[in-house]
PDB file of N, CA and C in Angstrom:
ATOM      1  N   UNK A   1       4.763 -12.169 -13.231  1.00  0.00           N
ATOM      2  CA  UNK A   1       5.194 -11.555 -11.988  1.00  0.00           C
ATOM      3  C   UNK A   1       6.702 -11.695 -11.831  1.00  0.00           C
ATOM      4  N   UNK A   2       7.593 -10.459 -11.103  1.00  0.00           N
ATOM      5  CA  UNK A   2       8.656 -10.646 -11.220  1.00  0.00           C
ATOM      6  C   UNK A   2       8.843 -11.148  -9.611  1.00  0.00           C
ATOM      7  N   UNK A   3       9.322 -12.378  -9.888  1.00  0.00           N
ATOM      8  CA  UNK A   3       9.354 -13.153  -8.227  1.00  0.00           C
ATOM      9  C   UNK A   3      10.833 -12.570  -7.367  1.00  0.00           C
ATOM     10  N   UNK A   4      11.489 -11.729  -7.858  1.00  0.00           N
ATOM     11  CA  UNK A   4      12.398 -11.105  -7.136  1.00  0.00           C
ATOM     12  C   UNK A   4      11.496 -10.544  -5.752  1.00  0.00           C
ATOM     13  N   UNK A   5      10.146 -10.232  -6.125  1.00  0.00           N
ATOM     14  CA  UNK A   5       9.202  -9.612  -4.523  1.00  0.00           C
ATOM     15  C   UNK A   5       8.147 -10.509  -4.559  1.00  0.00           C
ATOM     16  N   UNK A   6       8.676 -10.678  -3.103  1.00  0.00           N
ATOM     17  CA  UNK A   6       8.383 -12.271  -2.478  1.00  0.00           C
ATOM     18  C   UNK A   6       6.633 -11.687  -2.064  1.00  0.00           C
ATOM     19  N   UNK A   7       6.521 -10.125  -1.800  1.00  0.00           N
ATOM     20  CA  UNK A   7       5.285  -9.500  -0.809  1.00  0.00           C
ATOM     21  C   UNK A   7       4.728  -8.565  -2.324  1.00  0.00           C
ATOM     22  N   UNK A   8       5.355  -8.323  -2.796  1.00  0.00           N
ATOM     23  CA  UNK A   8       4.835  -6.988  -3.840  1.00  0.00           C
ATOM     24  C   UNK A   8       4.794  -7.408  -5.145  1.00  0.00           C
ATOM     25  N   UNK A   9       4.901  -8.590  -5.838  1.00  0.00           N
ATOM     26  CA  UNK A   9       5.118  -8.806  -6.883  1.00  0.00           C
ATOM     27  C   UNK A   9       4.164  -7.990  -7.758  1.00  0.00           C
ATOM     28  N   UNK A  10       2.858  -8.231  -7.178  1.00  0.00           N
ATOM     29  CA  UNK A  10       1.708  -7.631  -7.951  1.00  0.00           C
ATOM     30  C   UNK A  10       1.573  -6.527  -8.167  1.00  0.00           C
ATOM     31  N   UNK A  11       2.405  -5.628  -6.969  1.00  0.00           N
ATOM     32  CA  UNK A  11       2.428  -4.570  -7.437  1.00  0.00           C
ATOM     33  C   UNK A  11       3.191  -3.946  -8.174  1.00  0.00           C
ATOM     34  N   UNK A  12       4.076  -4.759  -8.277  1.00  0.00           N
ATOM     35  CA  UNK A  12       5.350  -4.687  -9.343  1.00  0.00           C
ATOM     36  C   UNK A  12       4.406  -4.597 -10.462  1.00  0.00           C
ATOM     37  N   UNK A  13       4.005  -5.725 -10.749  1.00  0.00           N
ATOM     38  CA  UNK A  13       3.506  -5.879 -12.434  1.00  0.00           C
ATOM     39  C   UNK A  13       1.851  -4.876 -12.604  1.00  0.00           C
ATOM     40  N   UNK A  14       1.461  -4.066 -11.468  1.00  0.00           N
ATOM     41  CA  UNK A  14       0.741  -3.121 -11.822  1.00  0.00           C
ATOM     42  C   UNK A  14       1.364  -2.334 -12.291  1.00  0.00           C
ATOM     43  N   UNK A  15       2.589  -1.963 -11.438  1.00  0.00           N
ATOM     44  CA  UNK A  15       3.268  -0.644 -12.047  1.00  0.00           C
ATOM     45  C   UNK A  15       3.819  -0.486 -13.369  1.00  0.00           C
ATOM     46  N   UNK A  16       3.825  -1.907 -13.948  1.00  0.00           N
ATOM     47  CA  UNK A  16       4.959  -2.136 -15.302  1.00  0.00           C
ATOM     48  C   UNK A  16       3.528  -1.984 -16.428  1.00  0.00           C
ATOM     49  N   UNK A  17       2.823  -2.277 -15.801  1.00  0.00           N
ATOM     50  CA  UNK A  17       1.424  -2.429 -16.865  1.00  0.00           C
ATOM     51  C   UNK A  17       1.057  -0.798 -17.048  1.00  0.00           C
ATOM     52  N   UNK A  18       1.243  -0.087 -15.960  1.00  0.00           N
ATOM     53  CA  UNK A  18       1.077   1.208 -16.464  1.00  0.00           C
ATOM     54  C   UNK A  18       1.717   2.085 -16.655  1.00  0.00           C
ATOM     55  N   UNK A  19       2.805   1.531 -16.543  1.00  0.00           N
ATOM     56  CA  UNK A  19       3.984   2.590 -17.017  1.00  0.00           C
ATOM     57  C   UNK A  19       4.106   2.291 -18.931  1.00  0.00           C
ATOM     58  N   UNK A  20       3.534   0.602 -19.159  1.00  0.00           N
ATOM     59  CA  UNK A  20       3.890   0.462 -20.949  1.00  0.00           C
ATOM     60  C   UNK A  20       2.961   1.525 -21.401  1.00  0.00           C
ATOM     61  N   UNK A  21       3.093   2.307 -22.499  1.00  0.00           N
ATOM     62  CA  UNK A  21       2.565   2.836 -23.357  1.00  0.00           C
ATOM     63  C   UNK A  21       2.031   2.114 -24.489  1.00  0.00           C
ATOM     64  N   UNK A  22       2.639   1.203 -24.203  1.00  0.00           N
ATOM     65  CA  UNK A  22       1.867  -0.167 -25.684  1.00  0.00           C
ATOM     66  C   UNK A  22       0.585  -0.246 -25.340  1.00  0.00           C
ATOM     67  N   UNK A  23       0.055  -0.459 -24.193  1.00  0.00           N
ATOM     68  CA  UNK A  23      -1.125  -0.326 -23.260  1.00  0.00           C
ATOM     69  C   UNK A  23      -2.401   0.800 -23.696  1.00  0.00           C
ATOM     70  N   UNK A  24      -3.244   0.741 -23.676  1.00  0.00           N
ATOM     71  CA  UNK A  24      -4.559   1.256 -23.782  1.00  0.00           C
ATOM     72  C   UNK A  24      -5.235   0.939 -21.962  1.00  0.00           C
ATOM     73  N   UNK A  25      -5.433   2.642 -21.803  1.00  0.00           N
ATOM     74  CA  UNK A  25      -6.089   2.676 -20.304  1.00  0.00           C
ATOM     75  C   UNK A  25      -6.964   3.696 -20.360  1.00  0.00           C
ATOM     76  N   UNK A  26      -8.423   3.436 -19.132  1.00  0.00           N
ATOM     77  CA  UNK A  26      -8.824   3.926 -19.254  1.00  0.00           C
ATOM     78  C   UNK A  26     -10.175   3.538 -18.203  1.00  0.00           C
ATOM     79  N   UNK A  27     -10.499   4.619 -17.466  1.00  0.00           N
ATOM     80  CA  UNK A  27     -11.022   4.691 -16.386  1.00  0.00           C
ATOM     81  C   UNK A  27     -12.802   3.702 -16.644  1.00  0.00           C
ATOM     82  N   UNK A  28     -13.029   2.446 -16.431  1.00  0.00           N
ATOM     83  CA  UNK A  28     -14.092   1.657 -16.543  1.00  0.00           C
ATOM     84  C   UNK A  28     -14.833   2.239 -14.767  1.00  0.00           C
ATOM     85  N   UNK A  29     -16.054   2.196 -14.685  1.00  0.00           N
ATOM     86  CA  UNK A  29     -16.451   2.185 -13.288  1.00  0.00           C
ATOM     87  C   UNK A  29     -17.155   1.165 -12.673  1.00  0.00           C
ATOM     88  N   UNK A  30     -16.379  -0.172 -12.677  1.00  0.00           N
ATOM     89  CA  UNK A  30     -16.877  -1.365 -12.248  1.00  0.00           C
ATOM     90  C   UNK A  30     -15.995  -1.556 -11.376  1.00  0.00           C
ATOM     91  N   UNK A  31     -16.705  -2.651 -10.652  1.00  0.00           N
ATOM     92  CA  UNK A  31     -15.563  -3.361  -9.341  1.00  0.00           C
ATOM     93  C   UNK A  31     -15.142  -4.798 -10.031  1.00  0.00           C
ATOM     94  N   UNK A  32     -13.767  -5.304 -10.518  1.00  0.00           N
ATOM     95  CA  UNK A  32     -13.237  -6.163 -10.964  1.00  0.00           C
ATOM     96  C   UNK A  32     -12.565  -7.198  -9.801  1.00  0.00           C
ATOM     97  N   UNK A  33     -12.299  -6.494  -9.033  1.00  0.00           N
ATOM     98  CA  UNK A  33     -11.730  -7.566  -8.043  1.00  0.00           C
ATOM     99  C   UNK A  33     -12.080  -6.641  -6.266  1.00  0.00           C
ATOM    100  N   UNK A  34     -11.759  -8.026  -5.239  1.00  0.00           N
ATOM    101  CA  UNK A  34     -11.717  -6.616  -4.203  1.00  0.00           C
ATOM    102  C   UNK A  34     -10.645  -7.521  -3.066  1.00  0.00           C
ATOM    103  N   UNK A  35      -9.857  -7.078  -2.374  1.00  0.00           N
ATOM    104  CA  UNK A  35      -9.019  -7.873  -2.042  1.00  0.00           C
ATOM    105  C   UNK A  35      -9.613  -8.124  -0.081  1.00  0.00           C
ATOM    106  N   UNK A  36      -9.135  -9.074   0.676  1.00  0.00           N
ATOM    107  CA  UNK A  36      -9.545  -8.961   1.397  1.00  0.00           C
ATOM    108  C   UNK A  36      -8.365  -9.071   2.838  1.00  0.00           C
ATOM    109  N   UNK A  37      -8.151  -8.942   3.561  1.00  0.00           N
ATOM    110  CA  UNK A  37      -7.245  -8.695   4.836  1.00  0.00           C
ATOM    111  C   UNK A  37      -6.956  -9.690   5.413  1.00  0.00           C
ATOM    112  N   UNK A  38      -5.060  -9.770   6.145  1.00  0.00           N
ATOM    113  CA  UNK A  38      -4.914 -10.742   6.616  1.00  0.00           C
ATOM    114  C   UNK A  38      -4.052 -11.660   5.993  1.00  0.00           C
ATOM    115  N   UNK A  39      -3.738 -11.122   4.636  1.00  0.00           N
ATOM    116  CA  UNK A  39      -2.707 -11.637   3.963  1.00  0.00           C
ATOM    117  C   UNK A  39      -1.466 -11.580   4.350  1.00  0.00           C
ATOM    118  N   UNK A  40      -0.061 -11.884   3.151  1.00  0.00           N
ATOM    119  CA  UNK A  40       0.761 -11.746   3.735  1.00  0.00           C
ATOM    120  C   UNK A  40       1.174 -10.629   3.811  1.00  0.00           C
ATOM    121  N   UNK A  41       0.574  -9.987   2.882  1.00  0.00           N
ATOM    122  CA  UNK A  41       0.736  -8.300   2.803  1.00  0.00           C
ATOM    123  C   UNK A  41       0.621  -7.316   4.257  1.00  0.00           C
ATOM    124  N   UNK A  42      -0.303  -7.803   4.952  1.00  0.00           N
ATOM    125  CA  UNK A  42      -0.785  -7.550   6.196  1.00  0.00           C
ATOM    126  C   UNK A  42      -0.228  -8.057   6.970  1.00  0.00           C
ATOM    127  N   UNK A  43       0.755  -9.312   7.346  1.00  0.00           N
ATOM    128  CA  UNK A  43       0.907  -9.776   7.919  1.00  0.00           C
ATOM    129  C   UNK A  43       2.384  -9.718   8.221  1.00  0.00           C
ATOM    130  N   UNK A  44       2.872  -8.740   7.308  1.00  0.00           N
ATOM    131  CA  UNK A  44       4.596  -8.596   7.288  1.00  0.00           C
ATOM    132  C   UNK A  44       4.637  -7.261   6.478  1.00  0.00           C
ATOM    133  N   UNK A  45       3.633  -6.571   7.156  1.00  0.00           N
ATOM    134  CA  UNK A  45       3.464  -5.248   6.348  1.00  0.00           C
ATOM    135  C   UNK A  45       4.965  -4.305   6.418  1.00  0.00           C
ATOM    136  N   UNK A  46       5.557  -4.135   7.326  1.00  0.00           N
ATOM    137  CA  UNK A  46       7.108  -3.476   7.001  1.00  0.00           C
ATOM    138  C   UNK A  46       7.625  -3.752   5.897  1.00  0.00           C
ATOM    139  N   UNK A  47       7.568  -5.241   5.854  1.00  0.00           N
ATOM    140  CA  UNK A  47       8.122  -6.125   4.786  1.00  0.00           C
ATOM    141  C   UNK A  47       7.658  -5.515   3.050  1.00  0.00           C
ATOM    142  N   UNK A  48       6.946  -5.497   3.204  1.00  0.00           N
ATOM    143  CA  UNK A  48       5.763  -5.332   1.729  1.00  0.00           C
ATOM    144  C   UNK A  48       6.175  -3.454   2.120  1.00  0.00           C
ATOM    145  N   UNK A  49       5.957  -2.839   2.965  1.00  0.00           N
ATOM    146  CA  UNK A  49       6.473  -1.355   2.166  1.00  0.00           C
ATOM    147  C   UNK A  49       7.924  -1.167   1.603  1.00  0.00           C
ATOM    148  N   UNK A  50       8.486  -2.052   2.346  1.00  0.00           N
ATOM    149  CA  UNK A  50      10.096  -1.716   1.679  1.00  0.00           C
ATOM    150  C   UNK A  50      10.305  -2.348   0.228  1.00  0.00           C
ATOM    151  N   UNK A  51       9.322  -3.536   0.382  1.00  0.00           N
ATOM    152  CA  UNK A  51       9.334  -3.804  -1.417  1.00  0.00           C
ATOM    153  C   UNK A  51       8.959  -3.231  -2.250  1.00  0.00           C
ATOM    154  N   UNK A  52       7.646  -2.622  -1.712  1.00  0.00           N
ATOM    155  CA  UNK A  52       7.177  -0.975  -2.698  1.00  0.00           C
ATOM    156  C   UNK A  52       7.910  -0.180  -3.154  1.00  0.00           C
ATOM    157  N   UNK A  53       8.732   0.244  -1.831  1.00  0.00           N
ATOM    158  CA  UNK A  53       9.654   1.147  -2.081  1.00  0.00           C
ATOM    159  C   UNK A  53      10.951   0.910  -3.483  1.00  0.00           C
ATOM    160  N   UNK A  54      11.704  -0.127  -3.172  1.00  0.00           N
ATOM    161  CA  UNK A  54      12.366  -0.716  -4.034  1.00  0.00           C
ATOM    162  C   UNK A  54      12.049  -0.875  -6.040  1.00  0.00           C
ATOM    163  N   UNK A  55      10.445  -1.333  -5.563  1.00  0.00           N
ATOM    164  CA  UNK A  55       9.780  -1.016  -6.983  1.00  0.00           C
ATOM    165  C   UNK A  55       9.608   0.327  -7.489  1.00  0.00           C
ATOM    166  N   UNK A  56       8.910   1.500  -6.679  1.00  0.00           N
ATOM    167  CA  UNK A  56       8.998   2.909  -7.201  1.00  0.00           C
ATOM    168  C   UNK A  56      10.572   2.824  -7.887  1.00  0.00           C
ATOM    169  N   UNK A  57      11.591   2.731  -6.686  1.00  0.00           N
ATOM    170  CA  UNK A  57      13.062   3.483  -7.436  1.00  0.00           C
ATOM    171  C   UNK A  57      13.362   2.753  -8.183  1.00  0.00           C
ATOM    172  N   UNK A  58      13.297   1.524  -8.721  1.00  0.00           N
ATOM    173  CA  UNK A  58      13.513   1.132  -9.857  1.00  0.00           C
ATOM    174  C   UNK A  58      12.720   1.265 -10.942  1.00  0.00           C
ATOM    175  N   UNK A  59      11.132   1.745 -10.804  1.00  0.00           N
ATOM    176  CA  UNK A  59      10.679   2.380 -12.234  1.00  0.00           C
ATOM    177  C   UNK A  59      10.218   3.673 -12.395  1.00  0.00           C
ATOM    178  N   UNK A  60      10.160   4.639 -11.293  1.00  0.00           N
ATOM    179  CA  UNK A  60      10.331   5.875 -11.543  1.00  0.00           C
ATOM    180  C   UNK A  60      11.673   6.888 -10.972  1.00  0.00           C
ATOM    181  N   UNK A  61      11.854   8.001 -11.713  1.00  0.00           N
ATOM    182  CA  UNK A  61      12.508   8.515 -11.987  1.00  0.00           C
ATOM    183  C   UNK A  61      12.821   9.844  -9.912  1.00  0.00           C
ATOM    184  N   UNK A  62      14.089   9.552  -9.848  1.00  0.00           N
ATOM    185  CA  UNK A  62      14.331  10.211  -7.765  1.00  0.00           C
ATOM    186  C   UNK A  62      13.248  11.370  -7.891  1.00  0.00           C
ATOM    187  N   UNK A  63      12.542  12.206  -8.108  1.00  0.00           N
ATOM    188  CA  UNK A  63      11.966  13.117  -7.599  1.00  0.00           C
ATOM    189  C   UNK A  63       9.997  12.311  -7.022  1.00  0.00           C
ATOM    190  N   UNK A  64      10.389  11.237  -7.941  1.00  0.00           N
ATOM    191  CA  UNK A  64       8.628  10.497  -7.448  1.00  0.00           C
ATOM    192  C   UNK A  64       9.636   9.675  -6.380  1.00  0.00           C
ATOM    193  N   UNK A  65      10.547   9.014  -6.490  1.00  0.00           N
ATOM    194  CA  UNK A  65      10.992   8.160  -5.232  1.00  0.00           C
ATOM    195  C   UNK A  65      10.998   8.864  -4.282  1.00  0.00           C
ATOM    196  N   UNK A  66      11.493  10.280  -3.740  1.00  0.00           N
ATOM    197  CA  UNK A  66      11.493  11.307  -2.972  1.00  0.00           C
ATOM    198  C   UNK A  66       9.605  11.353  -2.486  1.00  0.00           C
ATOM    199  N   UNK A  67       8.875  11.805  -3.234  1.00  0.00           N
ATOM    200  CA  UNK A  67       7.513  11.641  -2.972  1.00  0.00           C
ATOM    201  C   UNK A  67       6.950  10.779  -2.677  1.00  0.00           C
ATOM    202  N   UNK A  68       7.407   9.354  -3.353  1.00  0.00           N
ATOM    203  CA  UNK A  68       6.926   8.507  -2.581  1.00  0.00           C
ATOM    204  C   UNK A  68       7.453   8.211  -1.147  1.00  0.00           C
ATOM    205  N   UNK A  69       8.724   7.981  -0.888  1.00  0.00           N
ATOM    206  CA  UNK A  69       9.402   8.169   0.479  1.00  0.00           C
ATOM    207  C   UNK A  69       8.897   8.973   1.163  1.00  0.00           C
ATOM    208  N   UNK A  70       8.383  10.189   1.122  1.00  0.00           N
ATOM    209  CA  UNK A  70       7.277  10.953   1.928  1.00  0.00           C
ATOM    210  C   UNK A  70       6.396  10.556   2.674  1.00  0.00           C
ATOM    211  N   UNK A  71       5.664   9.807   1.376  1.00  0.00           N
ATOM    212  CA  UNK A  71       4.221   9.523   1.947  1.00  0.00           C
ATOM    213  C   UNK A  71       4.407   8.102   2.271  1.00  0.00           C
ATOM    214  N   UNK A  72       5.036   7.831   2.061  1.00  0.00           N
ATOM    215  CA  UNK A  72       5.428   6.265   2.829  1.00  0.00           C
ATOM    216  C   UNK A  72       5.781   6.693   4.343  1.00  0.00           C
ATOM    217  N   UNK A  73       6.927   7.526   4.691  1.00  0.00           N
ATOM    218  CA  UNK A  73       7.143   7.774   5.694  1.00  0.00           C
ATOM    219  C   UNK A  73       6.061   8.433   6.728  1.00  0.00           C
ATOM    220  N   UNK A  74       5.280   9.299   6.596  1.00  0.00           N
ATOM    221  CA  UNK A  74       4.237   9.687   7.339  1.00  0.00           C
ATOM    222  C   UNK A  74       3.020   8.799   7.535  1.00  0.00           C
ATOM    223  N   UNK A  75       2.448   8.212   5.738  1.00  0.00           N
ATOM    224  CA  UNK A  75       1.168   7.263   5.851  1.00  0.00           C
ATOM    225  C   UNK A  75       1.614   6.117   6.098  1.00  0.00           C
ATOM    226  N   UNK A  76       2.324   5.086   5.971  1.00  0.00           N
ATOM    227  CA  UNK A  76       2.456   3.591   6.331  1.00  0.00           C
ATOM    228  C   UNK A  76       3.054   3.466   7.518  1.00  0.00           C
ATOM    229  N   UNK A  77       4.116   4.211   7.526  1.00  0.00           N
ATOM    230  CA  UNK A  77       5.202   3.613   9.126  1.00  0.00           C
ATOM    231  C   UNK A  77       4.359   4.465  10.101  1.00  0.00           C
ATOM    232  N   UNK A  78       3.639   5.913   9.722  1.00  0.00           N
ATOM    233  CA  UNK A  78       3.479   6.146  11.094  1.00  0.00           C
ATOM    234  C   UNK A  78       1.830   5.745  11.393  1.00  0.00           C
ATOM    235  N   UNK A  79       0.745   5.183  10.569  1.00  0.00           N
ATOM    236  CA  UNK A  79       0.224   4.154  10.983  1.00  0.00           C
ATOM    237  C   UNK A  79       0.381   3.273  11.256  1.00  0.00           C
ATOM    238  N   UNK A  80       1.244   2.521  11.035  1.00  0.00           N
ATOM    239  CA  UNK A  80       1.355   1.292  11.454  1.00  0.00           C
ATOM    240  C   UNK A  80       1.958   1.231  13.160  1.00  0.00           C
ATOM    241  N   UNK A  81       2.595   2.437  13.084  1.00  0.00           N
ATOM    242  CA  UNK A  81       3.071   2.071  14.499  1.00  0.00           C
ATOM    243  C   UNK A  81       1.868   2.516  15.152  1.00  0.00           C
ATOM    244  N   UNK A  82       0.822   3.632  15.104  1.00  0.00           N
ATOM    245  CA  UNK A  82      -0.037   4.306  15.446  1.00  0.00           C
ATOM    246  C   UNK A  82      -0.821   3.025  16.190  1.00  0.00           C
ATOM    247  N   UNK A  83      -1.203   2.192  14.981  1.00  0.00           N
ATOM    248  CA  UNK A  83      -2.080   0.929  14.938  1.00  0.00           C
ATOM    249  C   UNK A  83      -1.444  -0.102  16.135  1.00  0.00           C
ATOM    250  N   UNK A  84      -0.333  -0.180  16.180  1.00  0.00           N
ATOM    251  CA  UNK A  84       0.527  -1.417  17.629  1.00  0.00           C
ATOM    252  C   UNK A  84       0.144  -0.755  18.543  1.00  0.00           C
ATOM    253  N   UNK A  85       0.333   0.469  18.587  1.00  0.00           N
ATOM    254  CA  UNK A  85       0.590   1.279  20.482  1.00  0.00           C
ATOM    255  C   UNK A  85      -1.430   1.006  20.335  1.00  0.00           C
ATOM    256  N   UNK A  86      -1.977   1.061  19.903  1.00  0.00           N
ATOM    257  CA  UNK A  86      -3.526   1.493  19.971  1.00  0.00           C
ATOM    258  C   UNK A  86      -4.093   0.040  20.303  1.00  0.00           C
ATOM    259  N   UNK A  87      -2.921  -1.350  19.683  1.00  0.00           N
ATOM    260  CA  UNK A  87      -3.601  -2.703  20.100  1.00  0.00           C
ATOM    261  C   UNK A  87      -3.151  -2.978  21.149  1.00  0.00           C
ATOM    262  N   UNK A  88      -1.811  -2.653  21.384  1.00  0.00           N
ATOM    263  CA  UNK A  88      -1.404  -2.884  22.659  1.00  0.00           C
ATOM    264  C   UNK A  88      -2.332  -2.411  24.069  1.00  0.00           C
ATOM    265  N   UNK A  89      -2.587  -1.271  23.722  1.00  0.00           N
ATOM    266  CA  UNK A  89      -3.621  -0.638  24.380  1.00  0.00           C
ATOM    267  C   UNK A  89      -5.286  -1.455  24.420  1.00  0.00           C
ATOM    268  N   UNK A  90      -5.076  -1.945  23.879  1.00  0.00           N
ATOM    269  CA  UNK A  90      -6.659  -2.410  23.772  1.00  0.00           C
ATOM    270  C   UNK A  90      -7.656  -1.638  22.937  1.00  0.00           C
ATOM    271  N   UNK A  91      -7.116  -0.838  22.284  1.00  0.00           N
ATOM    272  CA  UNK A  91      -8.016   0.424  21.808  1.00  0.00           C
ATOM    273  C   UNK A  91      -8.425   0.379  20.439  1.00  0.00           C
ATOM    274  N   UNK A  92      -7.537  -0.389  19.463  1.00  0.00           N
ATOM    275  CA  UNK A  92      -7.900  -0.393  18.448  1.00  0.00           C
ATOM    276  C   UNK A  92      -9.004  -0.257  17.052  1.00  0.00           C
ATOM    277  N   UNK A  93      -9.987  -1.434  18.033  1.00  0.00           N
ATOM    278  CA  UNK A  93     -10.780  -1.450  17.278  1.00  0.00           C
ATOM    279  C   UNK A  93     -12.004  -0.201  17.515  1.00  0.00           C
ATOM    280  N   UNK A  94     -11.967   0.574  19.146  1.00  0.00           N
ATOM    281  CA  UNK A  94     -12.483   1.388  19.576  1.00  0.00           C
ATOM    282  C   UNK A  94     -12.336   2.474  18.284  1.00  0.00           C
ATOM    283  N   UNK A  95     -10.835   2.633  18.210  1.00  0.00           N
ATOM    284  CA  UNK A  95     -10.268   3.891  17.382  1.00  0.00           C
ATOM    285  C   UNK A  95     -10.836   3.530  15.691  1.00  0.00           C
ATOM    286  N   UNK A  96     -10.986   2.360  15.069  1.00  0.00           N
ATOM    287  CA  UNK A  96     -11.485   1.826  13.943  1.00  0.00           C
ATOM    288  C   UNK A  96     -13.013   2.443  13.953  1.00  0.00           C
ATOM    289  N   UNK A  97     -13.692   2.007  14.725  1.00  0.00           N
ATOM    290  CA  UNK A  97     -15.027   2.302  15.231  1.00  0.00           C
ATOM    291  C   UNK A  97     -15.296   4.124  14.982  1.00  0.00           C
ATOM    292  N   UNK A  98     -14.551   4.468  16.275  1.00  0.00           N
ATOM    293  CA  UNK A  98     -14.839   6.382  15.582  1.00  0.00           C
ATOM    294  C   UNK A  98     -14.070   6.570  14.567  1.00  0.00           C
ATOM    295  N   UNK A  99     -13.394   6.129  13.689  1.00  0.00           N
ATOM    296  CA  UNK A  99     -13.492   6.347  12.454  1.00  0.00           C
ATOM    297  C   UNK A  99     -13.652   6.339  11.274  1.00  0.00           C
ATOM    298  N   UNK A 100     -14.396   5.156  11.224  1.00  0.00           N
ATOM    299  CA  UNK A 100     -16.113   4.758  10.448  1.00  0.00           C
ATOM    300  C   UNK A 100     -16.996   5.717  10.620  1.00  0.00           C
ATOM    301  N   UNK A 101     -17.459   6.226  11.991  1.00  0.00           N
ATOM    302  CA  UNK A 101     -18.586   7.502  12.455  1.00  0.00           C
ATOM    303  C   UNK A 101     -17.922   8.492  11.816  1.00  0.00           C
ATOM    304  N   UNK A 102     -16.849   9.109  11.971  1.00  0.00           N
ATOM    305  CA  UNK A 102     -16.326  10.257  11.548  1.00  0.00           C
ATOM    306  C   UNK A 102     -16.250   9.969   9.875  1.00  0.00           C
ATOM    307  N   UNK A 103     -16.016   8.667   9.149  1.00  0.00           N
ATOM    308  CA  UNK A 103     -15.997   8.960   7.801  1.00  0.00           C
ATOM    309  C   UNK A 103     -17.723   9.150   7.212  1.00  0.00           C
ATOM    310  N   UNK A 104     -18.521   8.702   8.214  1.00  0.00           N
ATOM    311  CA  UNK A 104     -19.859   8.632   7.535  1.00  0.00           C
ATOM    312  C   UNK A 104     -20.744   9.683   7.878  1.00  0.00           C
ATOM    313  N   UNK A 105     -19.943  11.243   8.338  1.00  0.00           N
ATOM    314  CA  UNK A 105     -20.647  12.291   8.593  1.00  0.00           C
ATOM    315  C   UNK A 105     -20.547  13.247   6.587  1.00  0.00           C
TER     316      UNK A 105
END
């Protein structure tokens, strides 16, 4: 792990594992690990996307950093804020709730 990311390391060394071509990959359909919530990942989540971020532009090439900056910008920051105003509210887990029902139609 490259300990320069204090929140992302791991995902650092996913990305380096599949970016080597020395590597042999290939789609298995088992569950190997499963992670669970509440970490620090979760727990300083701003923190951990900007380290993501940092990792894309240093191993792929500005037009995926551009794409990823996209979808970072719409899917992480604007859930996450989505997710505060909805706890603040009290609503959260309400809003979690219909959308469990809505994924299981």
């Amino acid at each position: 792990f490259d300990l320069r990311y204090r929140i992302a390391a791991d995902y650092d060394w996913a990305v380096r594992v599949f970016l080597d071509d020395s590597l042999t990959r290939r789609f298995v359909p088992v569950i190997v690990s499963t992670m669970g919530r509440g970490g620090l990942s979760d727990r300083r989540y701003l923190a951990s996307v900007r380290e993501r971020w940092h990792i894309v532009a240093r191993h792929y090439p500005a037009t995926e950093l551009l794409r990823y900056t996209l979808w970072t910008g719409f899917g992480d920051y604007l859930r996450y804020y989505a997710q505060q105003a909805l706890a603040r509210l009290g609503l959260l887990n309400r809003a979690r709730d219909l959308k469990r029902r809505w994924g299981a139609r």
